[in-house]
Protein backbone atom coordinates (compact mmCIF):
# COMPACT_ATOMS: atom_id res chain seq x y z
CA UNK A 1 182.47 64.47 118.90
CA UNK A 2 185.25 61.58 118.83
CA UNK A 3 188.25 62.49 119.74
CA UNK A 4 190.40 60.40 116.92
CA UNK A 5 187.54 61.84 114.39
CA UNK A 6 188.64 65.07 115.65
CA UNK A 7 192.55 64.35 115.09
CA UNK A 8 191.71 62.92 111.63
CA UNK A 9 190.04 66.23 110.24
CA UNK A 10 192.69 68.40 112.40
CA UNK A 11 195.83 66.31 110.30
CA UNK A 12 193.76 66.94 106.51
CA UNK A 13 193.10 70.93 107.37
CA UNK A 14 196.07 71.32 109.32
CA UNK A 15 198.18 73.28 106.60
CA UNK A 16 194.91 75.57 105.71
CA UNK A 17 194.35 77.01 109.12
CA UNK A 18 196.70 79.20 111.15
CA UNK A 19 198.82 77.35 113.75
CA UNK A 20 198.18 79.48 116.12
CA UNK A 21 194.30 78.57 116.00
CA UNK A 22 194.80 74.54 115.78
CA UNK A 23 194.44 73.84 119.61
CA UNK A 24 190.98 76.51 119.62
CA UNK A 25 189.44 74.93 116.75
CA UNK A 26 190.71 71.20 118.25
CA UNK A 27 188.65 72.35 121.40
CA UNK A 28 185.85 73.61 119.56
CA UNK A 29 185.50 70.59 117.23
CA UNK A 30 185.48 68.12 120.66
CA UNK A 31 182.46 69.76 121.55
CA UNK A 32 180.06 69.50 118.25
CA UNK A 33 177.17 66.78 117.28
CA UNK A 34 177.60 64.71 114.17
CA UNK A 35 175.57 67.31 111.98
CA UNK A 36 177.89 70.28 112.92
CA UNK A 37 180.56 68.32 112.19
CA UNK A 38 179.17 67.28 108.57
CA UNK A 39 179.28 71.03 107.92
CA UNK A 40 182.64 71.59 108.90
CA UNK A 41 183.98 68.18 107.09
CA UNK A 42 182.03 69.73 103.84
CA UNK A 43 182.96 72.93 103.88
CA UNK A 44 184.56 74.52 100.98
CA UNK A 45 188.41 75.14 102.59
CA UNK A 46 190.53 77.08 99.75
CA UNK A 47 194.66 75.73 99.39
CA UNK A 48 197.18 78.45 100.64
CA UNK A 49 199.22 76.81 97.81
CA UNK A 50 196.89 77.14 94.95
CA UNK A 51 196.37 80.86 96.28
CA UNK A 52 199.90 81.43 96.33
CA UNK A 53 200.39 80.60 92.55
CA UNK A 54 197.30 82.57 91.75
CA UNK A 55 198.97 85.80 93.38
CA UNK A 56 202.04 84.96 91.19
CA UNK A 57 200.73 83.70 88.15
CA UNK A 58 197.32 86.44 87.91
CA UNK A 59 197.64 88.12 90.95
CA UNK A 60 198.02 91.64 89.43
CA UNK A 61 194.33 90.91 88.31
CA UNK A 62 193.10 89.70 91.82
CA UNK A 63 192.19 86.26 91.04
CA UNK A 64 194.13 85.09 94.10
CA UNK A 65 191.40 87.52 96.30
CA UNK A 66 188.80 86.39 94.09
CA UNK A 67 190.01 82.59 94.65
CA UNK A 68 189.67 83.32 98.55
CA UNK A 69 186.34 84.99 99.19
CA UNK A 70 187.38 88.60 99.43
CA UNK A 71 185.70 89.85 96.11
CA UNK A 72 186.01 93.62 97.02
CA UNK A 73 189.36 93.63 97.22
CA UNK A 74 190.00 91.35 94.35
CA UNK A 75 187.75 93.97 92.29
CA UNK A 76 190.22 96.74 94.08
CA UNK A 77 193.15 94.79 92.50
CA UNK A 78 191.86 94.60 89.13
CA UNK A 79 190.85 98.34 88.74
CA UNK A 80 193.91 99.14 90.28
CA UNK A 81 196.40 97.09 88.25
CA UNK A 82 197.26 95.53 92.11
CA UNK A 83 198.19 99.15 93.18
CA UNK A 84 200.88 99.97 90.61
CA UNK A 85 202.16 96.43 91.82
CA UNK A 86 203.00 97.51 94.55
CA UNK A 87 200.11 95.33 96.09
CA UNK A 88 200.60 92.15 93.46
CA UNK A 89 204.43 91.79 95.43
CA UNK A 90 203.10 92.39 99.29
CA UNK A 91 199.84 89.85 97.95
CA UNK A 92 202.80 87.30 96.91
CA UNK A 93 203.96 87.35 100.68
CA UNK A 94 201.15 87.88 102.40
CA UNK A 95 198.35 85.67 100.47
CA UNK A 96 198.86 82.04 102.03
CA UNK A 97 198.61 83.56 105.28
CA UNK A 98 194.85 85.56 104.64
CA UNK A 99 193.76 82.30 103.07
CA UNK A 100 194.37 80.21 106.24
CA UNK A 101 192.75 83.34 108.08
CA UNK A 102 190.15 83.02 105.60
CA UNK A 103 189.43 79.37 106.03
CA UNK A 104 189.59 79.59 110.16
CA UNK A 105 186.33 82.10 109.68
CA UNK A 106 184.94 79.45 107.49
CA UNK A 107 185.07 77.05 110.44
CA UNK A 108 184.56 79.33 113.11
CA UNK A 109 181.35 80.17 110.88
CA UNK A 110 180.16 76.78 110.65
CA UNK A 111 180.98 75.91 114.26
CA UNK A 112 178.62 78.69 115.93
């Protein structure tokens, strides 16, 4: 794949993948066809930022899990009322990062 195509999708999904994982997925990305890399530009990645809100705003019934894929523990939240809060404040730290964890797997996913 183009480099400068490659740059281009790494500066629009920078802020939704860990930082630590730009330089892998850069490497990975340099090495697809044009079809592989149709998957990855079209793949659903979620906003850290719209999950953070969600863990604020509804968080105590785990929309913000539901928002990012991890539907068991969303349904863990909800029956829990978010673990006598106790999970709805660690969720409110914690969420942005599992989202961008979230959305590397997406990629990885669609990269193999």
């Amino acid at each position: 794949m183009e480099a400068n195509k490659v740059e281009q999708l790494l500066l629009l999904n920078a802020s939704r993948l860990p930082p630590e994982s730009i330089g892998m997925v850069r490497s990975r990305l340099l090495e697809i066809d044009d079809a592989t890399m149709a998957q990855v530009v079209f793949s659903q990645l979620k906003d850290p930022t719209i999950a953070l809100i969600l863990s604020i705003v509804v968080g105590v019934y785990g929309v913000d899990r539901f928002y990012i894929g991890d539907i068991g523990l969303g349904i863990g939240k909800l029956l829990t009322c978010a673990g006598a809060f106790i999970w709805y404040l660690i969720d409110i730290f914690m969420i942005m990062d599992a989202t961008r964890k979230k959305n590397l797997e997406t990629v990885l996913t669609q990269l193999h």
